[in-house]
Protein backbone atom coordinates (compact mmCIF):
# COMPACT_ATOMS: atom_id res chain seq x y z
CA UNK A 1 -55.16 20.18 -60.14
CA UNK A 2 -52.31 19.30 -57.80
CA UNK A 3 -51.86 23.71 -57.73
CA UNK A 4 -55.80 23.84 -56.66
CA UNK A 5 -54.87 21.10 -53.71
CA UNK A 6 -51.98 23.14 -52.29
CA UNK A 7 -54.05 26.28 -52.16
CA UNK A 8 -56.67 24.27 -51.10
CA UNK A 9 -54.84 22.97 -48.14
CA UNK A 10 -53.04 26.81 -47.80
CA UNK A 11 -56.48 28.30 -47.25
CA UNK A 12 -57.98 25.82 -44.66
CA UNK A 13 -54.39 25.65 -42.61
CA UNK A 14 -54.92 29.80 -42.40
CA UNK A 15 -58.01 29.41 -41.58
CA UNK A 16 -56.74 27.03 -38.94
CA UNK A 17 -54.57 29.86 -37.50
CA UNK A 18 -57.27 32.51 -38.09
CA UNK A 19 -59.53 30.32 -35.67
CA UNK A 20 -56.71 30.20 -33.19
CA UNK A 21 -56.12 33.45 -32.85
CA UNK A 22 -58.66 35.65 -30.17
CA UNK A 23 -58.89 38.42 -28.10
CA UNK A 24 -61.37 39.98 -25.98
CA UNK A 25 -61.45 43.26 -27.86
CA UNK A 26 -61.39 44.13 -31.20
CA UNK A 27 -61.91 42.28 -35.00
CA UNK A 28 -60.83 39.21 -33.29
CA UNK A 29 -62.66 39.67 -29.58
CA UNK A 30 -65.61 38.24 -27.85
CA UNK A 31 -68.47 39.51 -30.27
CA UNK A 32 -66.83 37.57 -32.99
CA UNK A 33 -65.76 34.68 -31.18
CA UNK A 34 -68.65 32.71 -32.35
CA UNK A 35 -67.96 32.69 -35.92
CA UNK A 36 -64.85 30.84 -35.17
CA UNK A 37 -65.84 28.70 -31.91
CA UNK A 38 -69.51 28.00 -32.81
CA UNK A 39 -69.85 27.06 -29.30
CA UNK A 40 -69.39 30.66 -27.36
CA UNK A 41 -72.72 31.32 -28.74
CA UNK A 42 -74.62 28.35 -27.35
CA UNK A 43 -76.97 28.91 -24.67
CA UNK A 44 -74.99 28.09 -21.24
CA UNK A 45 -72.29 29.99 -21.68
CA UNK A 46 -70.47 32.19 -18.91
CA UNK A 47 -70.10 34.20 -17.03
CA UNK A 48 -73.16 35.24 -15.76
CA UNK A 49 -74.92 38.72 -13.66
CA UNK A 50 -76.15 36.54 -10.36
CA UNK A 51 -79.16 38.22 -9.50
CA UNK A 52 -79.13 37.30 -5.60
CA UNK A 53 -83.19 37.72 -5.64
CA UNK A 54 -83.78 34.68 -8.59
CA UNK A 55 -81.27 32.59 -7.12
CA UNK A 56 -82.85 29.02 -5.58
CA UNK A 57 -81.82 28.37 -1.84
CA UNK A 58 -80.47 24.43 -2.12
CA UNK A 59 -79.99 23.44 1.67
CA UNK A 60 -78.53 20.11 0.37
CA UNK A 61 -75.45 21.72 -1.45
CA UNK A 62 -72.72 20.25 0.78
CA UNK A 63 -69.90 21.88 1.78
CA UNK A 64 -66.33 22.34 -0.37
CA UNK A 65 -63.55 20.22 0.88
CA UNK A 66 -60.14 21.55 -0.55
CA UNK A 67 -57.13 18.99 -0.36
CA UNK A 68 -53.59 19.51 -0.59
CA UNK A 69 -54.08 23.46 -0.61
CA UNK A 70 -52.06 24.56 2.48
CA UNK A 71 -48.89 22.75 0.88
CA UNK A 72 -49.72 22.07 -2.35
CA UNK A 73 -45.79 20.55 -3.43
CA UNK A 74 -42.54 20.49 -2.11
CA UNK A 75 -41.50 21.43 -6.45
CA UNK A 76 -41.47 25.14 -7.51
CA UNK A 77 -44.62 26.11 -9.47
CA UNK A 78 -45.09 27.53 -12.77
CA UNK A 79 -46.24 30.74 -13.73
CA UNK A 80 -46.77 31.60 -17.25
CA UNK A 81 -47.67 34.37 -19.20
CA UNK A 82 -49.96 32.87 -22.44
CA UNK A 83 -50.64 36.16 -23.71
CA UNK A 84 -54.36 35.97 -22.54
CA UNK A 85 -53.64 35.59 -18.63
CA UNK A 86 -51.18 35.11 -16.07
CA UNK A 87 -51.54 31.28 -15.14
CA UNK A 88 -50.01 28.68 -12.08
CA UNK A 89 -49.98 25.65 -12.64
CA UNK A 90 -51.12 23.57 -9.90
CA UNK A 91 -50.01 19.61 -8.71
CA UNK A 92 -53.23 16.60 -8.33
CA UNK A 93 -52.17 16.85 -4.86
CA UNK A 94 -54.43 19.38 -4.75
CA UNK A 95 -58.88 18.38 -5.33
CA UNK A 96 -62.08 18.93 -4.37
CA UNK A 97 -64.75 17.15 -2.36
CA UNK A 98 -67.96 18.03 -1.97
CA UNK A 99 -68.68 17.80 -5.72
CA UNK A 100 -70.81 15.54 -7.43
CA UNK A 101 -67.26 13.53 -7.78
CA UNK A 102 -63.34 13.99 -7.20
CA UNK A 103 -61.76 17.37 -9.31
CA UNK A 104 -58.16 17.41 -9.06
CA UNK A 105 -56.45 20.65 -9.71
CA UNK A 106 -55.27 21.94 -12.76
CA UNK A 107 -54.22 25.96 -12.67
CA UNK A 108 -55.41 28.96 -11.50
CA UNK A 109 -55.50 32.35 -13.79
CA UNK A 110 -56.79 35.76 -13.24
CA UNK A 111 -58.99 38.25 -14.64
CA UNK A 112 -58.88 41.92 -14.26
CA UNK A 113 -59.34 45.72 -16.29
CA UNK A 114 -57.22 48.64 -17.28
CA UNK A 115 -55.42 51.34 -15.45
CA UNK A 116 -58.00 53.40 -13.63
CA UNK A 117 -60.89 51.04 -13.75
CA UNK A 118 -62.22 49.31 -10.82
CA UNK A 119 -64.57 46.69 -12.74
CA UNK A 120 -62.48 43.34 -14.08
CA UNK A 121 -64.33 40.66 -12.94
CA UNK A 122 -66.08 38.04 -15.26
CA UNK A 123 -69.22 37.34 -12.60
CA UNK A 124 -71.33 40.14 -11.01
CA UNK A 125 -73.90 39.86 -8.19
CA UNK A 126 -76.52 41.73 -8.81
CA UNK A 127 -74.78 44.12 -11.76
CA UNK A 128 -72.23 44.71 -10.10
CA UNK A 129 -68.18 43.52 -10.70
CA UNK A 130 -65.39 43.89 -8.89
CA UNK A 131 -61.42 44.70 -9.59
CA UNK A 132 -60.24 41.27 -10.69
CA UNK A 133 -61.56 37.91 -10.98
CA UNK A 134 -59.70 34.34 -9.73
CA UNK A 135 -60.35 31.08 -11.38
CA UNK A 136 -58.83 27.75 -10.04
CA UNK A 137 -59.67 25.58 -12.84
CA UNK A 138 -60.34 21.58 -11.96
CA UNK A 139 -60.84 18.41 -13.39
CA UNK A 140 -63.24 15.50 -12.96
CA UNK A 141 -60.22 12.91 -12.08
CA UNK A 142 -62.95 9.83 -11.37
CA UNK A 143 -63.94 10.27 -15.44
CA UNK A 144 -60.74 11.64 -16.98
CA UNK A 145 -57.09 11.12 -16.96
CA UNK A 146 -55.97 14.95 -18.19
CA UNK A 147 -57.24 18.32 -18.40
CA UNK A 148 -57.62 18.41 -21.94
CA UNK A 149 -59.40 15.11 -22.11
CA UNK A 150 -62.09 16.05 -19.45
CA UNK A 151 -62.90 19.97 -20.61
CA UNK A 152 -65.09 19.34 -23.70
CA UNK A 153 -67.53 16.65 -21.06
CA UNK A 154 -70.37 17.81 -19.32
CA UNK A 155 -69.47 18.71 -16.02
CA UNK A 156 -65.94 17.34 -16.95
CA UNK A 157 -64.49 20.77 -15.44
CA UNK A 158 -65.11 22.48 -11.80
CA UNK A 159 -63.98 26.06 -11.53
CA UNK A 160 -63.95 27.80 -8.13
CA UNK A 161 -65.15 31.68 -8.75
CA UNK A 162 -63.33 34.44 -6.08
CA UNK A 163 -64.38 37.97 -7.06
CA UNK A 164 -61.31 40.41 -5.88
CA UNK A 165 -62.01 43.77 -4.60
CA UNK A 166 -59.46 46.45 -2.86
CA UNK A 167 -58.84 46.64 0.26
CA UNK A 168 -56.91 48.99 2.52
CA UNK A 169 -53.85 46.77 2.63
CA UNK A 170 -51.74 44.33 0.74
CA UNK A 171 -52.55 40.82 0.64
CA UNK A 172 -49.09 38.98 1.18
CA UNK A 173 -50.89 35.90 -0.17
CA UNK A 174 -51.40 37.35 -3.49
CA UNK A 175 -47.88 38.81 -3.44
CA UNK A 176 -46.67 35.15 -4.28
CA UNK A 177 -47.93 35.64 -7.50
CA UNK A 178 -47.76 39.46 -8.25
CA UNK A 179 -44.47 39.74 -7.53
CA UNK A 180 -43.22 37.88 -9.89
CA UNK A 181 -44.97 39.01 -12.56
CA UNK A 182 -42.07 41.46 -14.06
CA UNK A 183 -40.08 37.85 -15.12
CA UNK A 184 -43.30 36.98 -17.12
CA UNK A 185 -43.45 39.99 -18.81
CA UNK A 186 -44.33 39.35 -22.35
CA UNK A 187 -46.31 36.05 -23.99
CA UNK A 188 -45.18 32.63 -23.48
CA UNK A 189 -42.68 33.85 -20.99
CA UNK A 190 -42.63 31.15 -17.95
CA UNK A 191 -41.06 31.27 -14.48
CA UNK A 192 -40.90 29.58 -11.42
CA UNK A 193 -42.58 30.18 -7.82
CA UNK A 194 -41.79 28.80 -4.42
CA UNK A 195 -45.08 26.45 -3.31
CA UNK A 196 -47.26 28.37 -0.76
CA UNK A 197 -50.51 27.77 0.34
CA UNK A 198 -52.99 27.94 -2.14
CA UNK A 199 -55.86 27.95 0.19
CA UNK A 200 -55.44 31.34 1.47
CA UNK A 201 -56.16 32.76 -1.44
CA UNK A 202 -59.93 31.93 -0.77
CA UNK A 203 -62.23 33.76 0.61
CA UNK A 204 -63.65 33.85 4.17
CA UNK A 205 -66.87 31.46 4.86
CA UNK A 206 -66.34 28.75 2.19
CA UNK A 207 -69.72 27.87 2.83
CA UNK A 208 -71.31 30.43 1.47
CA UNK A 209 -71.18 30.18 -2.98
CA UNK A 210 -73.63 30.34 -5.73
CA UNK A 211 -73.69 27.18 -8.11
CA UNK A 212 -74.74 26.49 -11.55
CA UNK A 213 -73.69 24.94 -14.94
CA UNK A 214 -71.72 26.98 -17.49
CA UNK A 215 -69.00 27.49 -19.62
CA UNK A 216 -65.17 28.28 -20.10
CA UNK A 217 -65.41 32.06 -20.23
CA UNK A 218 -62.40 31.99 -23.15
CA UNK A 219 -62.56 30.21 -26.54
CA UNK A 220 -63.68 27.27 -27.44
CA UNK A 221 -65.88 27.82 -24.45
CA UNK A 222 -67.43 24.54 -23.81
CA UNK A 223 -70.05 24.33 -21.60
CA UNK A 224 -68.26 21.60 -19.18
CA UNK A 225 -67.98 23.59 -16.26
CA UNK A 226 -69.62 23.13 -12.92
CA UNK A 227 -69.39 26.70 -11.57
CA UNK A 228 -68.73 27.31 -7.81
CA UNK A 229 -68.85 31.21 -7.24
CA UNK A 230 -68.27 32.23 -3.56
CA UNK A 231 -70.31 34.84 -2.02
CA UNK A 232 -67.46 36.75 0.01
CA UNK A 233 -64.45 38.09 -1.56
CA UNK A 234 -60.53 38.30 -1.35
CA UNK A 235 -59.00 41.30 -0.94
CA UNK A 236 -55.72 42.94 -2.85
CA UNK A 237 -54.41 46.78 -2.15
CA UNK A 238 -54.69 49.49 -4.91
CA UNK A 239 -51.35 49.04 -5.85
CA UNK A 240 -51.61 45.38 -6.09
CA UNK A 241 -54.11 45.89 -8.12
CA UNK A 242 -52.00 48.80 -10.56
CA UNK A 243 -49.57 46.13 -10.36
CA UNK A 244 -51.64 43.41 -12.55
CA UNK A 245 -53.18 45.82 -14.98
CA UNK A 246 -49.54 47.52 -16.01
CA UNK A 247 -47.21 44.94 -15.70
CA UNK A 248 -48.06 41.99 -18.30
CA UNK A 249 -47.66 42.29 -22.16
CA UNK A 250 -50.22 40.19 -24.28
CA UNK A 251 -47.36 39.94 -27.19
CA UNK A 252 -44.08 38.35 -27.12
CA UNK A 253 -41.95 41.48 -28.32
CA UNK A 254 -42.18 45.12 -29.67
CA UNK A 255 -44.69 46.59 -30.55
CA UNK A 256 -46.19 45.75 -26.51
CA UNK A 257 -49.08 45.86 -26.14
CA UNK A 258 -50.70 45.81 -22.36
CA UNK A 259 -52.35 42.55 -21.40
CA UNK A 260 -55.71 44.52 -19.95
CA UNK A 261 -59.58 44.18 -19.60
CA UNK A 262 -59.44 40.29 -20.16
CA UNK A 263 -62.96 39.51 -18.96
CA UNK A 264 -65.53 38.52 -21.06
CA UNK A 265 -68.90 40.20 -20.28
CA UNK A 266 -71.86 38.71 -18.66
CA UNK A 267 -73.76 36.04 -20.43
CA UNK A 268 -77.84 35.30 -20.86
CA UNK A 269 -78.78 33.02 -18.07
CA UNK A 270 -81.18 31.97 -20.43
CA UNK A 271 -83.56 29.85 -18.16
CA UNK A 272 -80.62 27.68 -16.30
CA UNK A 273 -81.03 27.27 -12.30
CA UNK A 274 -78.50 29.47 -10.27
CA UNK A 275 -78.40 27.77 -6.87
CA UNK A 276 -77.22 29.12 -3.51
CA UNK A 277 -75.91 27.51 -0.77
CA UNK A 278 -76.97 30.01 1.61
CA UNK A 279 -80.32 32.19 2.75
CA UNK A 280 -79.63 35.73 1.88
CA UNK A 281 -80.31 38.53 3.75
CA UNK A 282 -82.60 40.04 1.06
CA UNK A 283 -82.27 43.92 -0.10
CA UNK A 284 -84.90 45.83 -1.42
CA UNK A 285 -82.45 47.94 -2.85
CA UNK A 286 -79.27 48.53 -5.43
CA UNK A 287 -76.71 49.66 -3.83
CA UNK A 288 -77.34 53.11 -5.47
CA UNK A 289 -80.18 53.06 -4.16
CA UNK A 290 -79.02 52.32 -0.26
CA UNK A 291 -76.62 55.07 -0.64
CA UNK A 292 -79.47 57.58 -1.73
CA UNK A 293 -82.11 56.18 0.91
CA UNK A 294 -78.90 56.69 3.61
CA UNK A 295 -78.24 60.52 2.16
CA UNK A 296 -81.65 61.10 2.55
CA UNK A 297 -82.18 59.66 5.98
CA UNK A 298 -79.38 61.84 7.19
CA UNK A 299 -80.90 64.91 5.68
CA UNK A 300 -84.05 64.44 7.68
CA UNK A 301 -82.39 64.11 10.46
CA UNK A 302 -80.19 66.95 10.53
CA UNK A 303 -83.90 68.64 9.31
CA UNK A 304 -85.20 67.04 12.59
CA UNK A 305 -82.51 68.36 14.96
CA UNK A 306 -82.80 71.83 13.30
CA UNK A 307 -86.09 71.62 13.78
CA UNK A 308 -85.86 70.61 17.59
CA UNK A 309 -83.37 73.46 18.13
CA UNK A 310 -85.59 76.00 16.74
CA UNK A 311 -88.57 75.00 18.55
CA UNK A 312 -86.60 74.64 21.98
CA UNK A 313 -85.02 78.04 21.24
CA UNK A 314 -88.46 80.01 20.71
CA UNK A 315 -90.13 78.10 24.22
CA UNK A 316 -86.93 79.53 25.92
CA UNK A 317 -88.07 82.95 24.58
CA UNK A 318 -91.44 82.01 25.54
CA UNK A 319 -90.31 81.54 29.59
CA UNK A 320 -87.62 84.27 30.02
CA UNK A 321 -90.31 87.23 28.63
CA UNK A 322 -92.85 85.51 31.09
CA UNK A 323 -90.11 85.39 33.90
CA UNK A 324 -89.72 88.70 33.10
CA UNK A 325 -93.56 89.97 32.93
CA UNK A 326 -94.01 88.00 36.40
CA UNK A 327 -90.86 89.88 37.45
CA UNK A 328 -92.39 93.51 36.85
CA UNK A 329 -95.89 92.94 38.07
CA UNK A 330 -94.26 91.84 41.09
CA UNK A 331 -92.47 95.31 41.71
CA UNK A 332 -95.37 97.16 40.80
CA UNK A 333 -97.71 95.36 43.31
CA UNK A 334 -94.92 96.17 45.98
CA UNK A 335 -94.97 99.40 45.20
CA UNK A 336 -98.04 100.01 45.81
């Protein structure tokens, strides 16, 4: 009996472990997450595909009020490498107004692909994702005294959404994190970094986001999170970019293994309210579809001015044979 207990108590402690351990690919990645985290298979889970022509204009969504982000501490911050991310830590100095209540700061991670691969984002407007994804995780601080407390309570977290793309030239902002990503190298590897200011990492026109109620996007993906997903986007160069897809390991020694393409892929909407804080220009079109209707437009053009040229070209004809026909019966009348 007492033999039966300790495998008893072997079995559920590795299946403990098993449960702990995730991925986003693989036997252990985001399809199966559900059989171990019942809840990343509940019905409000992110992220989400924000179709920007189902979305519900909310003229009453007030503003976002960041605190404490130009200078978030006079301390070093902490950067860690937790096998799944790179993540900062970031001091309560730093909240949010403009929320249903006050959400003090927490940390901030990314998201991004592989080598070669421009799509790394978690969110997409309308289908479409972008190089890397930045989340600066809060916490309700009016309802909660910790992180860990508030992030299995409805709306206990806020989460402010910046979709990266690439841009012509490096974004020195960014470089306060990427380049210090070679001391973080493998899992569970920490460092520190000098305090800058956090708010530049935002986008442009704060005003402008998408809204709704969702979900961690990682394991055990409660659906606590008030989603704030900004419209515009921050920009990082090509080699910043190469930088945060070959850099980080997602194990602690040898065999590496490259941490890469740690986004998890669009969740149902299934009936939930995206809002918008903003009246879009609407688009009739994909963006396929612009770049076929512009192709085409300058075709017919260029058919046009062809065209035009040809025509102009044969009633030039037209008036030097008549010049000359006038020319002729001219002489021959004088000659007479």
């Amino acid at each position: 009996m007492l033999v039966f207990t300790l495998l008893l108590e072997v079995i559920w402690i590795l299946a403990a472990e098993a449960g702990q351990h995730w991925t986003h690919e693989g036997p252990h990645g985001q399809d199966h997450w559900p059989a171990s985290y019942p809840e990343c298979g509940s019905n409000a889970q992110s992220p989400i595909n924000i179709q920007t022509d189902s979305v519900t204009f909310d003229p009453e969504l007030p503003a976002l009020q960041p605190h404490g982000y130009d200078q978030p501490s006079t301390e070093p911050l902490d950067l860690h490498n937790n096998g799944h991310t790179v993540q900062l830590s970031l001091p309560p100095t730093m909240y949010l107004e403009g929320l249903p209540r006050k959400y003090v700061a927490a940390q901030l991670h990314l998201h991004w692909g592989e080598t070669g691969s421009l799509g790394g984002s978690e969110h997409q407007i309308n289908s479409e994702a972008t190089a890397a994804e930045l989340h600066i995780v809060h916490y309700d601080s009016d309802s909660y005294d910790s992180l860990s407390e508030a992030a299995s309570k409805p709306q206990g977290l806020a989460v402010l959404g910046i979709l990266i793309e690439v841009g012509e030239t490096k974004n020195p902002v960014y470089e306060h994190i990427l380049s210090h990503l070679h001391e973080i190298r493998h899992k569970d590897q920490k460092t520190s970094v000098p305090p800058f200011n956090v708010g530049e990492l935002l986008p442009p026109q704060l005003d402008q986001f998408f809204r709704y109620n969702g979900s961690l996007t990682t394991p055990p993906c409660y659906q606590s999170v008030l989603w704030t997903v900004f419209n515009r986007r921050a920009q990082i160069s090509m080699g910043q970019l190469e930088e945060l897809q070959e850099t980080l390991f997602s194990t602690e020694e040898e065999p590496s293994k490259l941490l890469v393409q740690n986004y998890r892929a669009p969740q149902p909407l299934n009936q939930r309210t995206v809002f918008a804080s903003f009246i879009q220009a609407e688009s009739l079109y994909t963006a396929g579809e612009m770049l076929s209707l512009g192709v085409g437009i300058l075709v017919g053009c260029l058919c046009l001015l062809l065209a035009v040229y040809f025509i102009a070209r044969k009633i030039r004809k037209k008036r030097l044979g008549n010049r000359k026909s006038v020319v002729f019966t001219s002489a021959r009348a004088t000659e007479a």
